[in-house]
C-alpha atoms as a PDB file:
ATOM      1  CA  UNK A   1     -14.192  -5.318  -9.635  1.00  0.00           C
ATOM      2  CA  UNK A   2     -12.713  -1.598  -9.210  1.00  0.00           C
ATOM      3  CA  UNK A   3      -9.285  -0.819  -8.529  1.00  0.00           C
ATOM      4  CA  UNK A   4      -8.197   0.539  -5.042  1.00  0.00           C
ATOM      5  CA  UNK A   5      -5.488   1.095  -3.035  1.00  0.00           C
ATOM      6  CA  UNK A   6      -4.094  -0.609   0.243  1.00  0.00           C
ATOM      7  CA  UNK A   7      -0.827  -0.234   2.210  1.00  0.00           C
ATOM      8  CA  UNK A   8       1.876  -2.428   1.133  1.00  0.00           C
ATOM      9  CA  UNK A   9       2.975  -3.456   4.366  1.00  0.00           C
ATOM     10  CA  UNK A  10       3.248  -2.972   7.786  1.00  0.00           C
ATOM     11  CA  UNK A  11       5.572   0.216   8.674  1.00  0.00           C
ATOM     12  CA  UNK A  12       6.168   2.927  11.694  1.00  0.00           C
ATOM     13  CA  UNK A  13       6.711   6.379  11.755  1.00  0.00           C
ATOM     14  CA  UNK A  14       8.178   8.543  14.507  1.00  0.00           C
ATOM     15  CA  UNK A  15       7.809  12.192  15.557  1.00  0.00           C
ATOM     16  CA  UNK A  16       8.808  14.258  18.182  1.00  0.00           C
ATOM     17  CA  UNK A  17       7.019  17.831  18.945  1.00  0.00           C
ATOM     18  CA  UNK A  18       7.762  19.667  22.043  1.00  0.00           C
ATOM     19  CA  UNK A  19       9.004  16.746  24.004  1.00  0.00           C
ATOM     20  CA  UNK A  20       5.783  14.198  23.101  1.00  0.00           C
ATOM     21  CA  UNK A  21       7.168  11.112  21.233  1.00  0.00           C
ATOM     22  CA  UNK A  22       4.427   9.842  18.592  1.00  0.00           C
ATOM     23  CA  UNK A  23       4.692   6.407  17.100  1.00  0.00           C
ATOM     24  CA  UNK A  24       2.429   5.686  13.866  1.00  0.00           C
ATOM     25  CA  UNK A  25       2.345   2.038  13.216  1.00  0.00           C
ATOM     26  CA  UNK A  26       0.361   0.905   9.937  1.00  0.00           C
ATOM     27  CA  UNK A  27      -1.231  -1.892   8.810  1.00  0.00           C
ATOM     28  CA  UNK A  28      -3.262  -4.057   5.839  1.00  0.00           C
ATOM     29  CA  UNK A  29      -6.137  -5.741   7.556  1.00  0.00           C
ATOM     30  CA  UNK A  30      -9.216  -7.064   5.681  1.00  0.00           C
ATOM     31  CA  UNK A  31     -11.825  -6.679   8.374  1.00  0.00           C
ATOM     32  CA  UNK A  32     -12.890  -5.002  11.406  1.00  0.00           C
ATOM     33  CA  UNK A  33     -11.962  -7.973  13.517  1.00  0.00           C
ATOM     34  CA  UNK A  34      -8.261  -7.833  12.313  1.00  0.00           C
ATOM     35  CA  UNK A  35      -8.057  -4.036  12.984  1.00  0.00           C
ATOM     36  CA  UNK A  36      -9.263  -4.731  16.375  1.00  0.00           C
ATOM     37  CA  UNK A  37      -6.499  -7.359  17.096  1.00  0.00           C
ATOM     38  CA  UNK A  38      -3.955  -4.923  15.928  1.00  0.00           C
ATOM     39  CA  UNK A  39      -4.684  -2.090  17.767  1.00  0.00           C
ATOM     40  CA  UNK A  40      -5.496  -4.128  21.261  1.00  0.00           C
ATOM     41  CA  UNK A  41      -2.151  -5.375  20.617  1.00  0.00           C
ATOM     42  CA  UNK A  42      -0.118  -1.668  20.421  1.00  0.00           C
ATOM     43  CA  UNK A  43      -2.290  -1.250  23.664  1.00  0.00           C
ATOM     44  CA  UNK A  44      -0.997  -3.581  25.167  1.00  0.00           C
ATOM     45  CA  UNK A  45       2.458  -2.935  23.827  1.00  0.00           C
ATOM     46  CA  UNK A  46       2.424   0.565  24.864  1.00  0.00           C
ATOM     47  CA  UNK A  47       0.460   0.235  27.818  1.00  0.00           C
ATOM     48  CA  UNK A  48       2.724   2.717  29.660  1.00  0.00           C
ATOM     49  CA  UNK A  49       1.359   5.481  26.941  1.00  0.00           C
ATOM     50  CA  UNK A  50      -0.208   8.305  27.385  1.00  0.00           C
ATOM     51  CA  UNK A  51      -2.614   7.651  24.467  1.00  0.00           C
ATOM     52  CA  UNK A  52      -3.225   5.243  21.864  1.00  0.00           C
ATOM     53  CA  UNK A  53      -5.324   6.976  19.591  1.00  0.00           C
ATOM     54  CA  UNK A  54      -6.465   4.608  16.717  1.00  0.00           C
ATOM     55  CA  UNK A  55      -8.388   4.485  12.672  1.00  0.00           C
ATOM     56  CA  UNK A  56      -9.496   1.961  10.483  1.00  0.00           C
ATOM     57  CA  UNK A  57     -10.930   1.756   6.517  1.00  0.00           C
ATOM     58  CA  UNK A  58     -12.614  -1.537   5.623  1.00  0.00           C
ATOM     59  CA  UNK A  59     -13.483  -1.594   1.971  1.00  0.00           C
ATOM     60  CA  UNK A  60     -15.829  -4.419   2.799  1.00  0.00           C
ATOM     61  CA  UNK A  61     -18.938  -2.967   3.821  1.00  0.00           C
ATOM     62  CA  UNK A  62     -17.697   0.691   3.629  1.00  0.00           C
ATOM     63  CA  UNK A  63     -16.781   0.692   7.730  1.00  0.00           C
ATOM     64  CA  UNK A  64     -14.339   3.934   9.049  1.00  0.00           C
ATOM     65  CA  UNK A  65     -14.253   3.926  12.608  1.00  0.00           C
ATOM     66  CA  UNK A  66     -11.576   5.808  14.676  1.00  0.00           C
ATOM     67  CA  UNK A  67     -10.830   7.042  18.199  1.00  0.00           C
ATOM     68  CA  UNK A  68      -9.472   9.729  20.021  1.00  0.00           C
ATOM     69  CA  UNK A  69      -8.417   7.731  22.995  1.00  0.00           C
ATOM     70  CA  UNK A  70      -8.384  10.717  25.877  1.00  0.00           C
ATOM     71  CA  UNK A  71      -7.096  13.084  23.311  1.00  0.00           C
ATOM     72  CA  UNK A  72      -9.705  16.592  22.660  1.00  0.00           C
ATOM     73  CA  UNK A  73     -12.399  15.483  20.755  1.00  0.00           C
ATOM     74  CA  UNK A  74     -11.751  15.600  16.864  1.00  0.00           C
ATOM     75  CA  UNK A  75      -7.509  16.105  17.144  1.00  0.00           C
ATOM     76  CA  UNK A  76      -6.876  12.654  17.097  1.00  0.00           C
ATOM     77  CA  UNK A  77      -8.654   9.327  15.133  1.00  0.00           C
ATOM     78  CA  UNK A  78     -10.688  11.974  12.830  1.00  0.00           C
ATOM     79  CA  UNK A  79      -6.975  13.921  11.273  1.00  0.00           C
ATOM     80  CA  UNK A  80      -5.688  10.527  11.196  1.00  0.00           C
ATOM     81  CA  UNK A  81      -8.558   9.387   9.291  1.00  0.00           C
ATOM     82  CA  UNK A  82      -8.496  11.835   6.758  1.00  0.00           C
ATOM     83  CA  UNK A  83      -5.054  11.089   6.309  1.00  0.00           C
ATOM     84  CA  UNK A  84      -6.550   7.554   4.051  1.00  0.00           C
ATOM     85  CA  UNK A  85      -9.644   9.142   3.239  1.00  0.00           C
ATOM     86  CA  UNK A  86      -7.672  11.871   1.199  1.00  0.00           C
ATOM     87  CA  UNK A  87      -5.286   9.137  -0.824  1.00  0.00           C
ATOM     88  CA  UNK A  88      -8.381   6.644  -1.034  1.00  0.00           C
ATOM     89  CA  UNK A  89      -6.095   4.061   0.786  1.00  0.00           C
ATOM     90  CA  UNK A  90      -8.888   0.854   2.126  1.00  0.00           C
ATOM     91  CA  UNK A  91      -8.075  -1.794   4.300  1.00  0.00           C
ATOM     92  CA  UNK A  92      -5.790  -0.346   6.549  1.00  0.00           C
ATOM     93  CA  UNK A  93      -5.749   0.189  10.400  1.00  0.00           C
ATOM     94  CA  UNK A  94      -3.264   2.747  12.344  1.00  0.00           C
ATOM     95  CA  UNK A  95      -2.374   3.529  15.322  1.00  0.00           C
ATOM     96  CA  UNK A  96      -0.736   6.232  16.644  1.00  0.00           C
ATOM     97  CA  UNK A  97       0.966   6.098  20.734  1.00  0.00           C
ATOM     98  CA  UNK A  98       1.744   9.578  22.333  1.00  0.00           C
ATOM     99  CA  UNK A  99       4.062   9.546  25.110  1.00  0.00           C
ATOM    100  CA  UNK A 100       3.141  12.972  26.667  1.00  0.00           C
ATOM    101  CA  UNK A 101       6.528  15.040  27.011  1.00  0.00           C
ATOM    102  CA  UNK A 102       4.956  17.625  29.231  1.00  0.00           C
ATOM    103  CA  UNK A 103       3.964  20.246  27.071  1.00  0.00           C
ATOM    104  CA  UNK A 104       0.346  20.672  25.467  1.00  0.00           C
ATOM    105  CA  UNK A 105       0.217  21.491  22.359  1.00  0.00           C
ATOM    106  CA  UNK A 106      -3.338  22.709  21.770  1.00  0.00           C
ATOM    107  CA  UNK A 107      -6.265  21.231  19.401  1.00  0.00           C
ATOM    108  CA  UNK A 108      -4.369  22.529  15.944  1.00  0.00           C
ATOM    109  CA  UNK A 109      -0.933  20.991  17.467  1.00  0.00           C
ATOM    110  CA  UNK A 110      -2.011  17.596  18.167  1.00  0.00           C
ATOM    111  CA  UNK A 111      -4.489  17.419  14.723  1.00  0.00           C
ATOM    112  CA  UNK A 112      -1.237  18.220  12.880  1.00  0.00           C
ATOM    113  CA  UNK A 113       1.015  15.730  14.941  1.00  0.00           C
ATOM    114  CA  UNK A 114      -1.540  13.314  14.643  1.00  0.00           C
ATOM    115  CA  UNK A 115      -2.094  13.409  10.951  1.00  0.00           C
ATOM    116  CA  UNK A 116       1.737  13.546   9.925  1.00  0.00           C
ATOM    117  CA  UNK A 117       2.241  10.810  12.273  1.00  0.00           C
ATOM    118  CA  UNK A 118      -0.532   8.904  10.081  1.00  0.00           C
ATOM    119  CA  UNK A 119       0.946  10.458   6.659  1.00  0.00           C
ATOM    120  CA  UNK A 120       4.689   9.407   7.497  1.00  0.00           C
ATOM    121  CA  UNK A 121       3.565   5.764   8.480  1.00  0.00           C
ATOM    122  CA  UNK A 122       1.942   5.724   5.202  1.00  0.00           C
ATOM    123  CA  UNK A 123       4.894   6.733   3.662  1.00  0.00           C
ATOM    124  CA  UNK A 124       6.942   4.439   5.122  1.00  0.00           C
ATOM    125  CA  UNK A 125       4.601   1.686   4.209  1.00  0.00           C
ATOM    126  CA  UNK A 126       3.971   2.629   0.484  1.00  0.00           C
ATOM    127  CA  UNK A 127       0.827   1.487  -1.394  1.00  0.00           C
ATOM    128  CA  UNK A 128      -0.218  -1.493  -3.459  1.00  0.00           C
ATOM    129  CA  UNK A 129      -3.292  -1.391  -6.074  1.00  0.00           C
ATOM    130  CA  UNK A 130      -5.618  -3.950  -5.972  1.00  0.00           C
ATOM    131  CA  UNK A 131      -6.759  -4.793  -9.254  1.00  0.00           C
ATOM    132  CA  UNK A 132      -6.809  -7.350 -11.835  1.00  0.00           C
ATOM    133  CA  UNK A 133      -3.480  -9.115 -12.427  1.00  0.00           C
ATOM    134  CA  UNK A 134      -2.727 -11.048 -15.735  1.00  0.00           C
ATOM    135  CA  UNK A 135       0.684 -13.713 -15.845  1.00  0.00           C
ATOM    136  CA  UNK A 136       2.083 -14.486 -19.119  1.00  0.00           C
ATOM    137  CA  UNK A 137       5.076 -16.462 -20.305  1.00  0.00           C
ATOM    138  CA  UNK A 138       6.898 -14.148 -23.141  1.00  0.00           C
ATOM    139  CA  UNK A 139       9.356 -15.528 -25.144  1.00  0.00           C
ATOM    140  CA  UNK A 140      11.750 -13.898 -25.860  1.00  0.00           C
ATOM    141  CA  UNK A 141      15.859 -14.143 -27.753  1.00  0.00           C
ATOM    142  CA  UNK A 142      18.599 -12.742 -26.565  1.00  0.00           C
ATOM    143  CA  UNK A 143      18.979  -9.792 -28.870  1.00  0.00           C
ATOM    144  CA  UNK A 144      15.575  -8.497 -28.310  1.00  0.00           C
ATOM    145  CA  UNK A 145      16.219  -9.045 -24.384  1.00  0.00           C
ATOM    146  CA  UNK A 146      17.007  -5.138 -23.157  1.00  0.00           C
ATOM    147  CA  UNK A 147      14.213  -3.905 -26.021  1.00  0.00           C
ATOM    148  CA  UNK A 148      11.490  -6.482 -24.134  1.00  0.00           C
ATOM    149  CA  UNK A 149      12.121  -5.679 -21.034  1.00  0.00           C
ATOM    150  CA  UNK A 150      11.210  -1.798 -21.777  1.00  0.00           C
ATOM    151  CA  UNK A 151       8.626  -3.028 -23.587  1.00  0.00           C
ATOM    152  CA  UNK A 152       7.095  -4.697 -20.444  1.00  0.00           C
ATOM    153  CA  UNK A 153       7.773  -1.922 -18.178  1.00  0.00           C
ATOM    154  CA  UNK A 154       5.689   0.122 -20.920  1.00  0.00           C
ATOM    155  CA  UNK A 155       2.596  -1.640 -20.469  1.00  0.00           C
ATOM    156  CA  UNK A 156       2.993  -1.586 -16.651  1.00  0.00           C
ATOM    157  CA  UNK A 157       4.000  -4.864 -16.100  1.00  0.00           C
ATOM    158  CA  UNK A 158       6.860  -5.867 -14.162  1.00  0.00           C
ATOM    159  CA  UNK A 159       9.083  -9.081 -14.923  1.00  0.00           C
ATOM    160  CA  UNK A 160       8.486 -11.816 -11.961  1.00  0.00           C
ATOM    161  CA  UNK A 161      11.064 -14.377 -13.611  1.00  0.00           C
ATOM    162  CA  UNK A 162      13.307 -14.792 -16.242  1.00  0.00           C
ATOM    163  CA  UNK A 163      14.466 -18.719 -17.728  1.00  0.00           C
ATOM    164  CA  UNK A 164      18.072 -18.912 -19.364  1.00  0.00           C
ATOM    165  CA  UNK A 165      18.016 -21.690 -22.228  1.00  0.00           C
ATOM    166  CA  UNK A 166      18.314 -21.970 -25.966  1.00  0.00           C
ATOM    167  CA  UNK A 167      16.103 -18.592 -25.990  1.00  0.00           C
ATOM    168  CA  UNK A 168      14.539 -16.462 -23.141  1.00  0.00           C
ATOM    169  CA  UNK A 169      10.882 -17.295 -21.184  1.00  0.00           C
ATOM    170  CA  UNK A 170      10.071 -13.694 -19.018  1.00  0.00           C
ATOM    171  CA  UNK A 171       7.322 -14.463 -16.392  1.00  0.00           C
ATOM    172  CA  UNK A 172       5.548 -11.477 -16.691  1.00  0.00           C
ATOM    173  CA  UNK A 173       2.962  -9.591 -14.532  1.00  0.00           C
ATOM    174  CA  UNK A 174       0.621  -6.897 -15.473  1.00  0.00           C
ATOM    175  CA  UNK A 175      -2.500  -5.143 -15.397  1.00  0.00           C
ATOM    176  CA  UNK A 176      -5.269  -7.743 -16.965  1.00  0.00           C
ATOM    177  CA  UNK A 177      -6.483  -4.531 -19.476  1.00  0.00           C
ATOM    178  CA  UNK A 178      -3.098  -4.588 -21.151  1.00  0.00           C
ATOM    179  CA  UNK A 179      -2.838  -8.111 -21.856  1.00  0.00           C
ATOM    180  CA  UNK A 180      -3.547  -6.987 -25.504  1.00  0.00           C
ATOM    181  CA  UNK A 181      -1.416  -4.068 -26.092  1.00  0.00           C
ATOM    182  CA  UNK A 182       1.322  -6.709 -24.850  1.00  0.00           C
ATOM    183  CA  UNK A 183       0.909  -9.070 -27.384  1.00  0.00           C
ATOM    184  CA  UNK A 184       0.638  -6.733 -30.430  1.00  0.00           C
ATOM    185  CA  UNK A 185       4.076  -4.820 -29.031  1.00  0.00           C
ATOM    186  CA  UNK A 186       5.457  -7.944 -28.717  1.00  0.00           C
ATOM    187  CA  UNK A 187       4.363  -9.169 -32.420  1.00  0.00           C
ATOM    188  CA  UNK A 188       5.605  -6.099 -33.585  1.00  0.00           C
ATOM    189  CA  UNK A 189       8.924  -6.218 -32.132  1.00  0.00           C
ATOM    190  CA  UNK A 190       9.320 -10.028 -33.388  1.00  0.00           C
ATOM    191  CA  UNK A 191       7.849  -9.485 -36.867  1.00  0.00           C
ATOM    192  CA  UNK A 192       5.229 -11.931 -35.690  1.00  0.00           C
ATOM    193  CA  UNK A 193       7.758 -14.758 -34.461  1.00  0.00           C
ATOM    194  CA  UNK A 194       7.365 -14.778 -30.688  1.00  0.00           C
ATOM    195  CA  UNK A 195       3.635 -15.176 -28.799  1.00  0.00           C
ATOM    196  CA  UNK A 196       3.048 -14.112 -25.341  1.00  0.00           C
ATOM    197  CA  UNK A 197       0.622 -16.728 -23.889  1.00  0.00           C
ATOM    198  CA  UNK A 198      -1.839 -16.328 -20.468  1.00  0.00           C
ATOM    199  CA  UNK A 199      -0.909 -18.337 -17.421  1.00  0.00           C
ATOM    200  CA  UNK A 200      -3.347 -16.918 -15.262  1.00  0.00           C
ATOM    201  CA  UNK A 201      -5.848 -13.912 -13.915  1.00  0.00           C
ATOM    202  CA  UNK A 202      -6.336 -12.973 -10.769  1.00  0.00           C
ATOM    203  CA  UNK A 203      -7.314 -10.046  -8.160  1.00  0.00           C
ATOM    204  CA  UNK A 204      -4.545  -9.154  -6.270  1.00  0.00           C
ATOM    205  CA  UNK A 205      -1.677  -6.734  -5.251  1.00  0.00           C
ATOM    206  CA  UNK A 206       0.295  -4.894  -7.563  1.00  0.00           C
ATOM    207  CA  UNK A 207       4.062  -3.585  -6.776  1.00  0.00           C
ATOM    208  CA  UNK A 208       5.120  -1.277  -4.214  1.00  0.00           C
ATOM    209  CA  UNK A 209       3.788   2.470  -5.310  1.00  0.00           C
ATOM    210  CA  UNK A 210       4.520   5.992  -3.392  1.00  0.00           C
ATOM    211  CA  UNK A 211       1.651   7.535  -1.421  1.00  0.00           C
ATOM    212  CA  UNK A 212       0.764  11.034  -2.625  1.00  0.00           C
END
């Protein structure tokens, strides 16, 4: 299966422009259903709003649906939208509340307030990339302790545990493709006395990343 990207986690944004308050709120959701429950509940939640303008991307079965909400046609759900489209980011919903400060801002204002609304939430929220997931026990002694650990963080894998005994076990997470590279660095470093060994596979999310 292909590698993509999702939000990390759930996260808000706030901007002001010319006295309208807009609140991005972002979130991981699977399927349509779940973006639905997510963005009646900011509805309700900001019921007093002026707008609740909303997008989602479901990976599964390719869906994009947004809305403008009230807003002029195409200032709204579409910039929003393009917001995920342009960092490839599936299985997220947003929504983004304008309280109306009195001022209009005209179609280029509100497409730019409501795509950095969108962008900032994103920010806030980070990304995560789905993709195969390998987790191997690595011994490991103490001298060779600092020198491992870089050599994990070279291969893009990220140390989930660490056991204190007679030696060192690392519980170590990376991409699956790089199981390999592990085990011959780690050969290498030991002069062929320590053996990283599989625990398991799996497709899941990787560590917090920065959106573009």
């Amino acid at each position: 299966m292909d590698e993509y990207l999702i939000p990390f986690q759930e996260a808000t944004a706030e901007v002001v422009e010319k006295r309208s308050r807009f609140i991005g709120h972002i979130w991981r959701v699977d399927s349509e259903e779940a973006a639905r429950a997510c963005i009646e509940a900011t509805r309700k939640q900001h019921h007093d709003a002026r707008h609740n303008c909303w997008c989602y991307r479901i990976r599964e079965g390719k869906l994009l649906r947004y809305s403008d909400d009230g807003e002029p046609q195409g200032t709204a759900g579409q910039p929003m939208l393009n917001v995920f489209e342009r960092e490839d980011v599936w299985d997220v919903c947003c929504v983004v509340t304008r309280y109306f400060g009195g001022i209009l801002l005209g179609a280029g204002g509100l497409t730019r307030a409501y795509g950095g609304t969108a962008k900032d939430a994103l920010n806030a929220a980070g990304v995560s990339r789905m993709r195969l997931w390998a987790t191997m026990a690595v011994p490991c002694t103490y001298s060779l302790y600092e020198r491992m650990k870089l050599l994990v963080e070279g291969c893009g894998g990220i140390i989930e545990d660490t056991e204190y005994g007679a030696d060192i076990l690392l519980t170590v997470t990376l991409p699956a493709r790089r199981q390999e590279e592990l085990v011959g660095q780690v050969t290498d470093l030991s002069a062929g006395t320590l053996e990283p060994l599989l625990v398991e596979e799996g497709f899941r999310p990787g560590p917090r990343e920065e959106a573009k």
